[in-house]
Protein backbone atom coordinates (compact mmCIF):
# COMPACT_ATOMS: atom_id res chain seq x y z
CA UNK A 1 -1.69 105.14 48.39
CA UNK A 2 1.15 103.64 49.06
CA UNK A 3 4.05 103.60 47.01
CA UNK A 4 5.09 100.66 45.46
CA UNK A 5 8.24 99.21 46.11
CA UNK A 6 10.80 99.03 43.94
CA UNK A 7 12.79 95.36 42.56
CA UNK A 8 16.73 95.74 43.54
CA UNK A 9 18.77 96.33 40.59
CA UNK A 10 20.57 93.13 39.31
CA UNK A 11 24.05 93.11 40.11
CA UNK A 12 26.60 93.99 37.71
CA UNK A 13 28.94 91.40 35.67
CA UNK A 14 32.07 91.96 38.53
CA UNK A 15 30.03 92.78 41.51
CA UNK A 16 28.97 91.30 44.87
CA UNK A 17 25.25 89.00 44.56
CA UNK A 18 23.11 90.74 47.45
CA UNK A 19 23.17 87.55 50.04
CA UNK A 20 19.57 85.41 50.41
CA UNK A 21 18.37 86.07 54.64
CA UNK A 22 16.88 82.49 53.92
CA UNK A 23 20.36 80.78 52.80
CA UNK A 24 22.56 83.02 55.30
CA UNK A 25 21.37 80.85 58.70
CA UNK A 26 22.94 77.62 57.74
CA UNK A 27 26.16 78.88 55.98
CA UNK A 28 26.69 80.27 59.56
CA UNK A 29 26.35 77.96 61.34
CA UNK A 30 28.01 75.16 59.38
CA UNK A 31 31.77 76.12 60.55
CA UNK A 32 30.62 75.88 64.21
CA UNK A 33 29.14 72.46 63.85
CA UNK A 34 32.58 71.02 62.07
CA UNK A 35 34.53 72.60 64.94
CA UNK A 36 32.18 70.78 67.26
CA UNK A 37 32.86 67.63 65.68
CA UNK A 38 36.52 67.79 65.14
CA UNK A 39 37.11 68.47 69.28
CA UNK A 40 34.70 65.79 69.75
CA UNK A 41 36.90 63.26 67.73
CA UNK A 42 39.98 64.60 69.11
CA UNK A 43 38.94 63.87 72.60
CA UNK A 44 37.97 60.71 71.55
CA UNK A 45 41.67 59.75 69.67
CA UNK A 46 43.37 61.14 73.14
CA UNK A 47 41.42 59.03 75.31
CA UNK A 48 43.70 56.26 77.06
CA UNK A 49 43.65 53.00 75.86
CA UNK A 50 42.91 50.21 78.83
CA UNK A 51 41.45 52.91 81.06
CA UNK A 52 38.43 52.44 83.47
CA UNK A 53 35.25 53.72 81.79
CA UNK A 54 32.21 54.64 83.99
CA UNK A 55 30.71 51.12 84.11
CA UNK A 56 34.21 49.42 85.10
CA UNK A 57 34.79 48.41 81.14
CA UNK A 58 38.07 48.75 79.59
CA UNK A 59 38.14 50.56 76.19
CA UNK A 60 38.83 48.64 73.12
CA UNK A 61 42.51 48.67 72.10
CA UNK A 62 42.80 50.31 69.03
CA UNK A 63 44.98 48.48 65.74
CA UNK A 64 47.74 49.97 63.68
CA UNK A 65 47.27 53.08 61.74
CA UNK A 66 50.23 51.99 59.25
CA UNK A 67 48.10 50.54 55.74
CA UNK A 68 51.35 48.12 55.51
CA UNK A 69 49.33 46.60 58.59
CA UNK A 70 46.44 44.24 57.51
CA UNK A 71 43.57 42.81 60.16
CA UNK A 72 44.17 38.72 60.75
CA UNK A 73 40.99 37.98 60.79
CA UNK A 74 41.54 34.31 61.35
CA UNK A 75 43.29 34.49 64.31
CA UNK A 76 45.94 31.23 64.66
CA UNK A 77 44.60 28.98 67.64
CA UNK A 78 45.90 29.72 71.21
CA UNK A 79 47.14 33.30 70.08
CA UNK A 80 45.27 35.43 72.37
CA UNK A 81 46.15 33.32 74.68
CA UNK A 82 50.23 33.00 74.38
CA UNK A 83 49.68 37.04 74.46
CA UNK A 84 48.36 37.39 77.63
CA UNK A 85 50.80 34.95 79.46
CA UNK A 86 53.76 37.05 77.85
CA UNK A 87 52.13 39.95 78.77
CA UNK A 88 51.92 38.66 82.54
CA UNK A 89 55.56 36.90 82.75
CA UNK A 90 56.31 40.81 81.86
CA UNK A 91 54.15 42.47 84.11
CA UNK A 92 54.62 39.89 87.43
CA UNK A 93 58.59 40.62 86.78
CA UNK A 94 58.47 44.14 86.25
CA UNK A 95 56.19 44.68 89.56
CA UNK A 96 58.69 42.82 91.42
CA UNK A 97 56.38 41.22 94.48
CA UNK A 98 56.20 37.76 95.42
CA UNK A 99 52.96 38.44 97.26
CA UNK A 100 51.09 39.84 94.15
CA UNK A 101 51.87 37.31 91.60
CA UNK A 102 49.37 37.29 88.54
CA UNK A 103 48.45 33.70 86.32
CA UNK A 104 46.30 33.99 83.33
CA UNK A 105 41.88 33.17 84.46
CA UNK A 106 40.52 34.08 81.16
CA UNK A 107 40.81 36.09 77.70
CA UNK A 108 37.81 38.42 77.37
CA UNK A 109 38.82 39.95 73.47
CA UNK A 110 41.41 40.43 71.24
CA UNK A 111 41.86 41.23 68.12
CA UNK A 112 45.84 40.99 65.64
CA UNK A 113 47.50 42.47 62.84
CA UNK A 114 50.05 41.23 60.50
CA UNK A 115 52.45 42.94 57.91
CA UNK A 116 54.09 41.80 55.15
CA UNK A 117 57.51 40.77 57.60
CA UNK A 118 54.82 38.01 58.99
CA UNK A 119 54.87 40.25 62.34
CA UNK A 120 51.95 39.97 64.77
CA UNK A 121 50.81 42.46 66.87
CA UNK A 122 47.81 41.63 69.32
CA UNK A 123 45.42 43.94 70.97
CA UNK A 124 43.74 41.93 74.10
CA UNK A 125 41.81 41.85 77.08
CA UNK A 126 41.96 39.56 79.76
CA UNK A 127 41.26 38.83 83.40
CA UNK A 128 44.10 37.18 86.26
CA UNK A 129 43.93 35.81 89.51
CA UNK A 130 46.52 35.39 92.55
CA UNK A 131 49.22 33.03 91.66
CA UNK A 132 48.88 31.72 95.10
CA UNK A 133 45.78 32.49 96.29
CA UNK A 134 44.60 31.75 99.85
CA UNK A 135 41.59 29.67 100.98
CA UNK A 136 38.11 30.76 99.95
CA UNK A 137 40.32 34.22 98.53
CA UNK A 138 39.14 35.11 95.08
CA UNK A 139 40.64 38.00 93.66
CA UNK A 140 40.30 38.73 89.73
CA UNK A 141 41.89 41.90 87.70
CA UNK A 142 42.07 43.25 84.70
CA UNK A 143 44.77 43.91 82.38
CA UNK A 144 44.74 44.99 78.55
CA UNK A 145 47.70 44.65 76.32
CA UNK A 146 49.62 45.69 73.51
CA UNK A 147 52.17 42.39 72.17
CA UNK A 148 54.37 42.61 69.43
CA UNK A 149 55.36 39.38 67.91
CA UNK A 150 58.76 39.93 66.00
CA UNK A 151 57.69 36.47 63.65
CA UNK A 152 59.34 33.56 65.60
CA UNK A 153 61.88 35.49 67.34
CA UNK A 154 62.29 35.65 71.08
CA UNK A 155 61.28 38.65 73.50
CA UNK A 156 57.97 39.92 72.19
CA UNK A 157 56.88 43.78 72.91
CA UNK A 158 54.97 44.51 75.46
CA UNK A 159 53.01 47.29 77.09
CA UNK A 160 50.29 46.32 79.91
CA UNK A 161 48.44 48.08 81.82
CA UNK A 162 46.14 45.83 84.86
CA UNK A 163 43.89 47.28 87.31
CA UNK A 164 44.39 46.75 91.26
CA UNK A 165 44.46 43.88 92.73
CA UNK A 166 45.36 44.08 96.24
CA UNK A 167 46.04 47.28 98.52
CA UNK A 168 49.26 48.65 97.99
CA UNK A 169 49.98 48.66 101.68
CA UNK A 170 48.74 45.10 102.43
CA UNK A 171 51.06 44.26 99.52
CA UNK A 172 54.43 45.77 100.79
CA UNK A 173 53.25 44.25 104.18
CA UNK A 174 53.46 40.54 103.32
CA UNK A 175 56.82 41.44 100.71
CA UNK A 176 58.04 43.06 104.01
CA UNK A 177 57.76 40.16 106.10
CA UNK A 178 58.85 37.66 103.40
CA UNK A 179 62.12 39.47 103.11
CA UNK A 180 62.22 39.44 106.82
CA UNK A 181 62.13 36.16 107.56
CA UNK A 182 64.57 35.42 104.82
CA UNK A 183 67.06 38.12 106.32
CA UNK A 184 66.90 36.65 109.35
CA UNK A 185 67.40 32.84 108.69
CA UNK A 186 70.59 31.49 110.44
CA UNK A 187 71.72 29.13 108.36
CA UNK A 188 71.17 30.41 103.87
CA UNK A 189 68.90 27.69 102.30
CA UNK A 190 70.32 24.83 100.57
CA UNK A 191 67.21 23.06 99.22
CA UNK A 192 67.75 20.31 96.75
CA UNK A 193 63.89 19.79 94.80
CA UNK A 194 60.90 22.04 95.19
CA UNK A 195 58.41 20.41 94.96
CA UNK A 196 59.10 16.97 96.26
CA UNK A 197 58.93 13.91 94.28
CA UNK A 198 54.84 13.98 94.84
CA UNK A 199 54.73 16.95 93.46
CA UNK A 200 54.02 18.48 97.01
CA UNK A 201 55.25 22.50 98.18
CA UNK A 202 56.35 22.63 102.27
CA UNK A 203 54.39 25.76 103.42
CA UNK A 204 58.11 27.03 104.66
CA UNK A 205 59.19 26.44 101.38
CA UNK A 206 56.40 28.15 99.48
CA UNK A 207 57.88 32.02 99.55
CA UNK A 208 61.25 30.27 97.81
CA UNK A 209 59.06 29.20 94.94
CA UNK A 210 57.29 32.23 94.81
CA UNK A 211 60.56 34.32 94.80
CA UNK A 212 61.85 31.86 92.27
CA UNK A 213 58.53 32.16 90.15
CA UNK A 214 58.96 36.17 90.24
CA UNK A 215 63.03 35.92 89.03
CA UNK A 216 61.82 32.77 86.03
CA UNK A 217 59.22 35.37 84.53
CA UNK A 218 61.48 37.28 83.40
CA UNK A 219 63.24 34.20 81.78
CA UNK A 220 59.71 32.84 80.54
CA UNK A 221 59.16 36.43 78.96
CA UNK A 222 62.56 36.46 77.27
CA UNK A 223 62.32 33.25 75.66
CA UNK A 224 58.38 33.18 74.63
CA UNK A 225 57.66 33.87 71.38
CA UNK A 226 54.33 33.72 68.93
CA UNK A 227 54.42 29.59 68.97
CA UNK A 228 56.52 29.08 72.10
CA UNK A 229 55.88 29.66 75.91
CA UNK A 230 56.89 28.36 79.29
CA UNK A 231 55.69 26.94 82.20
CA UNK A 232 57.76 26.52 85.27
CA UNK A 233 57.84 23.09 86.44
CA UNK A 234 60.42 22.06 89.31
CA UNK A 235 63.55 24.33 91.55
CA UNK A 236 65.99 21.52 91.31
CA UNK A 237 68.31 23.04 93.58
CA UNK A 238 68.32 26.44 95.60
CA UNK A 239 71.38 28.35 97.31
CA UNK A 240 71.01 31.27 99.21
CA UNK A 241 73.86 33.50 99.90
CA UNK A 242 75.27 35.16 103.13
CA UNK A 243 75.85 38.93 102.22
CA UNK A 244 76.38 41.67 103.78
CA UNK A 245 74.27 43.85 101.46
CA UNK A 246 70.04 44.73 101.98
CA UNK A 247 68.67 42.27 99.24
CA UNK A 248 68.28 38.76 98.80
CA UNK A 249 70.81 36.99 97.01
CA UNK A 250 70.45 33.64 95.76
CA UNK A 251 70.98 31.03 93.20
CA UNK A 252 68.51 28.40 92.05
CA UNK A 253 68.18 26.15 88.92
CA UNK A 254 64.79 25.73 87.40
CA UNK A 255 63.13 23.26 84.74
CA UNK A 256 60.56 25.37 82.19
CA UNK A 257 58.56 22.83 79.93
CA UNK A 258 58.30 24.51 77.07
CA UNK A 259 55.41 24.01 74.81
CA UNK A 260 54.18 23.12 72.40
CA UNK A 261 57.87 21.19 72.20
CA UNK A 262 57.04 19.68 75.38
CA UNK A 263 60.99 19.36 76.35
CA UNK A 264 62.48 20.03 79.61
CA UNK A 265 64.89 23.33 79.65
CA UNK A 266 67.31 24.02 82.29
CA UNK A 267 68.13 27.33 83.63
CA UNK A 268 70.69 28.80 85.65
CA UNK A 269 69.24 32.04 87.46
CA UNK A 270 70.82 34.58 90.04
CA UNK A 271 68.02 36.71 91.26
CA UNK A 272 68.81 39.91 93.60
CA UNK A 273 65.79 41.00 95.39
CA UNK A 274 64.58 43.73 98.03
CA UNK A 275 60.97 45.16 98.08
CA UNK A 276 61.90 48.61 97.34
CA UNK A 277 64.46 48.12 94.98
CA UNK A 278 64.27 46.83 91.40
CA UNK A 279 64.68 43.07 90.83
CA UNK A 280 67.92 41.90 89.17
CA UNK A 281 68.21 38.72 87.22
CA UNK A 282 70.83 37.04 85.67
CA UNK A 283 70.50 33.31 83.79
CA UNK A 284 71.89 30.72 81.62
CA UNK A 285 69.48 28.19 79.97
CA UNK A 286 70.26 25.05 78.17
CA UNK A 287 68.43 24.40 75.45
CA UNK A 288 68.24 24.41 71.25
CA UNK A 289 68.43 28.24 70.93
CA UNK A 290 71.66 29.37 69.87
CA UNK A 291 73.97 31.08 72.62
CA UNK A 292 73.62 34.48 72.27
CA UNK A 293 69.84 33.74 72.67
CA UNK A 294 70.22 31.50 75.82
CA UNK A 295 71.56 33.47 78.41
CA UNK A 296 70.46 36.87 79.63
CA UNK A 297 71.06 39.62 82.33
CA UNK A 298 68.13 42.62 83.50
CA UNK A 299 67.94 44.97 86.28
CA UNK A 300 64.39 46.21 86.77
CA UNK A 301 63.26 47.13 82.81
CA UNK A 302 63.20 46.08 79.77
CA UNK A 303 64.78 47.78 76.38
CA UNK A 304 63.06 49.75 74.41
CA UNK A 305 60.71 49.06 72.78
CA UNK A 306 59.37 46.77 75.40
CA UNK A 307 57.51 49.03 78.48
CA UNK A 308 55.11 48.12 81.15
CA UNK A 309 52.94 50.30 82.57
CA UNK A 310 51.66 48.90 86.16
CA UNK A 311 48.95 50.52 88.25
CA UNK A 312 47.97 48.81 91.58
């Protein structure tokens, strides 16, 4: 017979409950799972915003973390918009190539926050083609964007980040040969109106606007802010000067029409170009912003906290 087995003895007012085999499992296993899940949102948080996902999709920008930051969720008409051409004037300067000029084709997303300083920031995605595209040439990329509005005042923050859109080498080629030809002119311009009074570009005269069109974005970044921006309208006079340095040196003065204002603002620009050195501009604009608002000078960048991150 066998004997019979005996109950454990309970334990004892300050000692240790014998552990249950059947409760034991999970307990076990329940730190291993929340370590699991905290990696899993950390490599989530440290994942790049604006970078390629498997199926060619940008991720979605993600919104301020500060609570003094609240979600606009009526977003003021044109906003998304007047973010993405600031964001380009930025980026087209900052790459500093007349042959890969960006305009705006279309926003895909966005989304804004405001604080209690009636700031703005926006969070967008949007899609650009060739500024001057050739016949039957369709080429579209992709940028997303970070813009901080500072209210109504001028020079927004920007970091952008836009996916290729030509071949590096095919772009230096045609910058190449641009400054080439302009190195090698006998006589320095002296145009008097680009474009002509119907509104029509010589082809020989096309790389000046382009040039001019590169220099002006920085001005048209400058002086855009949430409920102003710029469109470049007419070169009423260019001057090219005989150096003996490497770049490009040359004078021009261009009309923006500024919307929504719709008047006609005149700026003075000096731009100092060379493909593989950063573009210098320097400008005076007249116009209803006070002085120390209307004139400007930048060398390749942009102060902090304005950055621009370009990948070709």
């Amino acid at each position: 017979m066998q004997p019979r087995p005996q109950a454990l003895p309970a334990p004892g007012p300050g000692g240790p409950r014998p552990a249950d085999p059947r409760s034991a499992a999970p307990r076990s296993t329940a730190p291993l799972l929340a370590l699991l899940l905290l990696l899993a949102l950390r490599d989530s948080a440290a994942a790049p915003a604006g970078s390629e996902g498997p199926q060619g999709s940008a991720a979605a920008p993600e919104g301020p973390q500060d609570s003094a930051w609240q979600r606009d969720s009526e977003l003021p008409h044109g906003l998304l918009q007047q973010a993405a051409r600031a964001a380009l004037h930025f980026f087209n300067f900052r790459a500093g190539s007349p042959s890969a000029l960006r305009v705006l084709a279309a926003v895909q997303q966005g989304r804004a926050w405001i604080n209690s300083k009636k700031e703005c920031q926006v969070d967008l995605e949007f899609t650009t083609e060739h500024y001057n595209p050739e016949e039957g040439e369709e080429r579209l990329g992709k940028c997303s964007a970070q813009v901080f509005f500072k209210n109504e005042k001028p020079r927004p923050a920007i970091n952008v980040t836009c996916t290729r859109f030509m071949e590096k080498s095919k772009r230096q080629q045609e910058d190449y040969l641009l400054y080439k030809h302009m190195k090698q002119l006998k006589d320095p311009l002296d145009v008097i109106s680009i474009p002509d009074s119907h509104g029509h570009i010589d082809p020989s005269l096309r790389p000046i606007w382009d040039l001019a069109f590169l220099g002006s974005s920085y001005v048209m970044w400058e002086k855009t802010t949430q409920f102003l921006h710029y469109y470049m309208a007419q070169l009423s006079s260019v001057k090219q000067w005989k150096t003996d340095e490497d770049a490009i040196d040359f004078d021009y003065t261009v009309l923006l029409h500024e919307f929504s204002t719709q008047e006609i603002i005149s700026c003075r620009i000096h731009l100092v170009w060379h493909p593989n050195k950063p573009l210098k501009v320097k400008y005076h604009c007249q116009g209803p912003q006070a002085p120390e608002e209307a004139s400007g000078i930048e060398e390749g960048s942009a102060a902090a906290p304005t950055t621009g991150l370009i990948n070709y």
